[in-house]
Protein backbone atom coordinates (compact mmCIF):
# COMPACT_ATOMS: atom_id res chain seq x y z
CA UNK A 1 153.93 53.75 -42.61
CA UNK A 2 156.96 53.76 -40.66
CA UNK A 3 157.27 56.91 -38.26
CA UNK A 4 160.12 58.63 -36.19
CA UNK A 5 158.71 60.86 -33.80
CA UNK A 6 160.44 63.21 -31.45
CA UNK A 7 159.03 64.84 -28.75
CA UNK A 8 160.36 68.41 -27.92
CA UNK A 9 157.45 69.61 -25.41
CA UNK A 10 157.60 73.70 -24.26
CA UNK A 11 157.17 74.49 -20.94
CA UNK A 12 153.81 73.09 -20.34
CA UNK A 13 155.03 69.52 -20.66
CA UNK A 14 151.77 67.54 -19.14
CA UNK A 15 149.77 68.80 -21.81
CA UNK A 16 152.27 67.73 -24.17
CA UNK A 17 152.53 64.21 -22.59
CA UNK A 18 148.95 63.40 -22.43
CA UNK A 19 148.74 64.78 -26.60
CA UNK A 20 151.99 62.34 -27.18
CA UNK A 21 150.69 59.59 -25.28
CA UNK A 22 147.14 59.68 -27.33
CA UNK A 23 148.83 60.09 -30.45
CA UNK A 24 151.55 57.45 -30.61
CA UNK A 25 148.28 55.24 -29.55
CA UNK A 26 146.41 56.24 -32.40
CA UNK A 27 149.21 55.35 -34.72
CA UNK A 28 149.84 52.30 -33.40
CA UNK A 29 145.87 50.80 -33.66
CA UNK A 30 146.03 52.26 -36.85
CA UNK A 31 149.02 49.74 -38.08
CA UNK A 32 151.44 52.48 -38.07
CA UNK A 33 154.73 51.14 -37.05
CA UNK A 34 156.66 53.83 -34.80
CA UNK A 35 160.35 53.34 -34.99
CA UNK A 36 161.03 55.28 -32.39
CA UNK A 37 160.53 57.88 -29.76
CA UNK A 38 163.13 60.74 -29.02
CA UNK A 39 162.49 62.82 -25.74
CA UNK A 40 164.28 66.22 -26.55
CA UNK A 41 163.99 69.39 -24.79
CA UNK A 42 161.47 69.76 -21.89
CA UNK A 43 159.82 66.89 -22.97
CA UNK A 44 162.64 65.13 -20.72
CA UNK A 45 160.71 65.85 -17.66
CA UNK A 46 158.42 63.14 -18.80
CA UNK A 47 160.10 60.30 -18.42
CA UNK A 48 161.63 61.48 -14.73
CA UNK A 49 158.62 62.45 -13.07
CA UNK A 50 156.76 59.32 -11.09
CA UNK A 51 153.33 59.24 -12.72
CA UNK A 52 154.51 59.87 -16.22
CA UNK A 53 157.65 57.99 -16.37
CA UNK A 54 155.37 54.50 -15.64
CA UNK A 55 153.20 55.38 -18.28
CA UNK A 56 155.65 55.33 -20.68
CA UNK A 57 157.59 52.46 -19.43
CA UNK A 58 153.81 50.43 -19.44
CA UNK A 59 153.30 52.10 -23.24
CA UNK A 60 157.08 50.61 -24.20
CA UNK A 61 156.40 47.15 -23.29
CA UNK A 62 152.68 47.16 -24.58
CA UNK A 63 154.15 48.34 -28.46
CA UNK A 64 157.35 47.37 -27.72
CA UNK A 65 158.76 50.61 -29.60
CA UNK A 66 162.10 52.18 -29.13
CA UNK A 67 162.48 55.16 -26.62
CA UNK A 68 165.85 57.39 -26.05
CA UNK A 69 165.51 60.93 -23.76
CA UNK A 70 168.51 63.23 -25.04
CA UNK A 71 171.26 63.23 -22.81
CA UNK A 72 172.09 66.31 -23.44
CA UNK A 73 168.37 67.68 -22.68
CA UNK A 74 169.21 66.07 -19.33
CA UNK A 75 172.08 67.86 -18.66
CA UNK A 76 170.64 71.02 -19.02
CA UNK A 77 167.88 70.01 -17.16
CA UNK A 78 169.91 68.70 -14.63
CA UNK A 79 168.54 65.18 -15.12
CA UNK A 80 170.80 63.16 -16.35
CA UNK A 81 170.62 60.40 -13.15
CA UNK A 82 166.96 60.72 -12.74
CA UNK A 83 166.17 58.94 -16.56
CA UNK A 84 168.87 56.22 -15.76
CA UNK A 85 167.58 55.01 -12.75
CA UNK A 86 163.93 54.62 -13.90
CA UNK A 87 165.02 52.61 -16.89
CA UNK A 88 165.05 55.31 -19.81
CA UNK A 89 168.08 54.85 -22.23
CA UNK A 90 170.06 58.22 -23.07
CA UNK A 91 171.47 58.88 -25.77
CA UNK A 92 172.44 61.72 -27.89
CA UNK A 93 171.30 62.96 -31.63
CA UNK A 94 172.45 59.76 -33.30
CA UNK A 95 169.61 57.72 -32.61
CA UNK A 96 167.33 60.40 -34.01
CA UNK A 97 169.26 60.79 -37.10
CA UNK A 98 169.34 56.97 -37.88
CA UNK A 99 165.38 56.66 -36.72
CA UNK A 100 164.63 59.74 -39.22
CA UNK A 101 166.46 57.60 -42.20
CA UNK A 102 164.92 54.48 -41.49
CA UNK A 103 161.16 56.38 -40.97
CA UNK A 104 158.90 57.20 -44.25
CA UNK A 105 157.66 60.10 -41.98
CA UNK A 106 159.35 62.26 -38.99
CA UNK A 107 157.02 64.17 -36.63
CA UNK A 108 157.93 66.59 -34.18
CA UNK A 109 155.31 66.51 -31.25
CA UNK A 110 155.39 70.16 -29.14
């Protein structure tokens, strides 16, 4: 099964990274193909805080999957520089929609 999966974590992010993280693991040993990841809302402060940003980037080239944070989440947040340098591409809605047409499934991890 082919998923698109978007992360959109509330204010209590580290819980929601740690779920994400055990998750998109689970999917993958079961054969699930992930077609990509989509870092929206708080869930931004994931990928630009030290510990959690290498986790991902080690999970990325382990299941070589396909990983955007919203650049517009990173504005807001105030960001936007912080996901560039540590090798996180941004981009905006677009690469959700065309993940959610290519996916059989779209989740919505909070």
């Amino acid at each position: 099964m082919k998923l698109a999966i978007m992360i959109n974590a509330q204010d209590d992010w580290q819980q929601t990274n740690a779920h994400a993280m055990a998750l998109l693991d689970a999917f993958v040993q079961n054969n699930h193909e992930i077609v990509g990841v989509f870092f929206y809302g708080r869930s931004v402060n994931m990928v630009t805080q030290q510990d959690t940003s290498r986790q991902w980037l080690n999970w990325i080239d382990q299941n070589h999957t396909s990983v955007v944070v919203c650049s517009t989440m990173l504005t807001q947040e105030q960001l936007t520089t912080d996901a560039e340098n540590l090798g996180f591409p941004v981009a905006g809605m677009a690469a959700w929609v065309n993940w959610c047409q290519q996916a059989d499934r779209i989740m919505e991890l909070t």
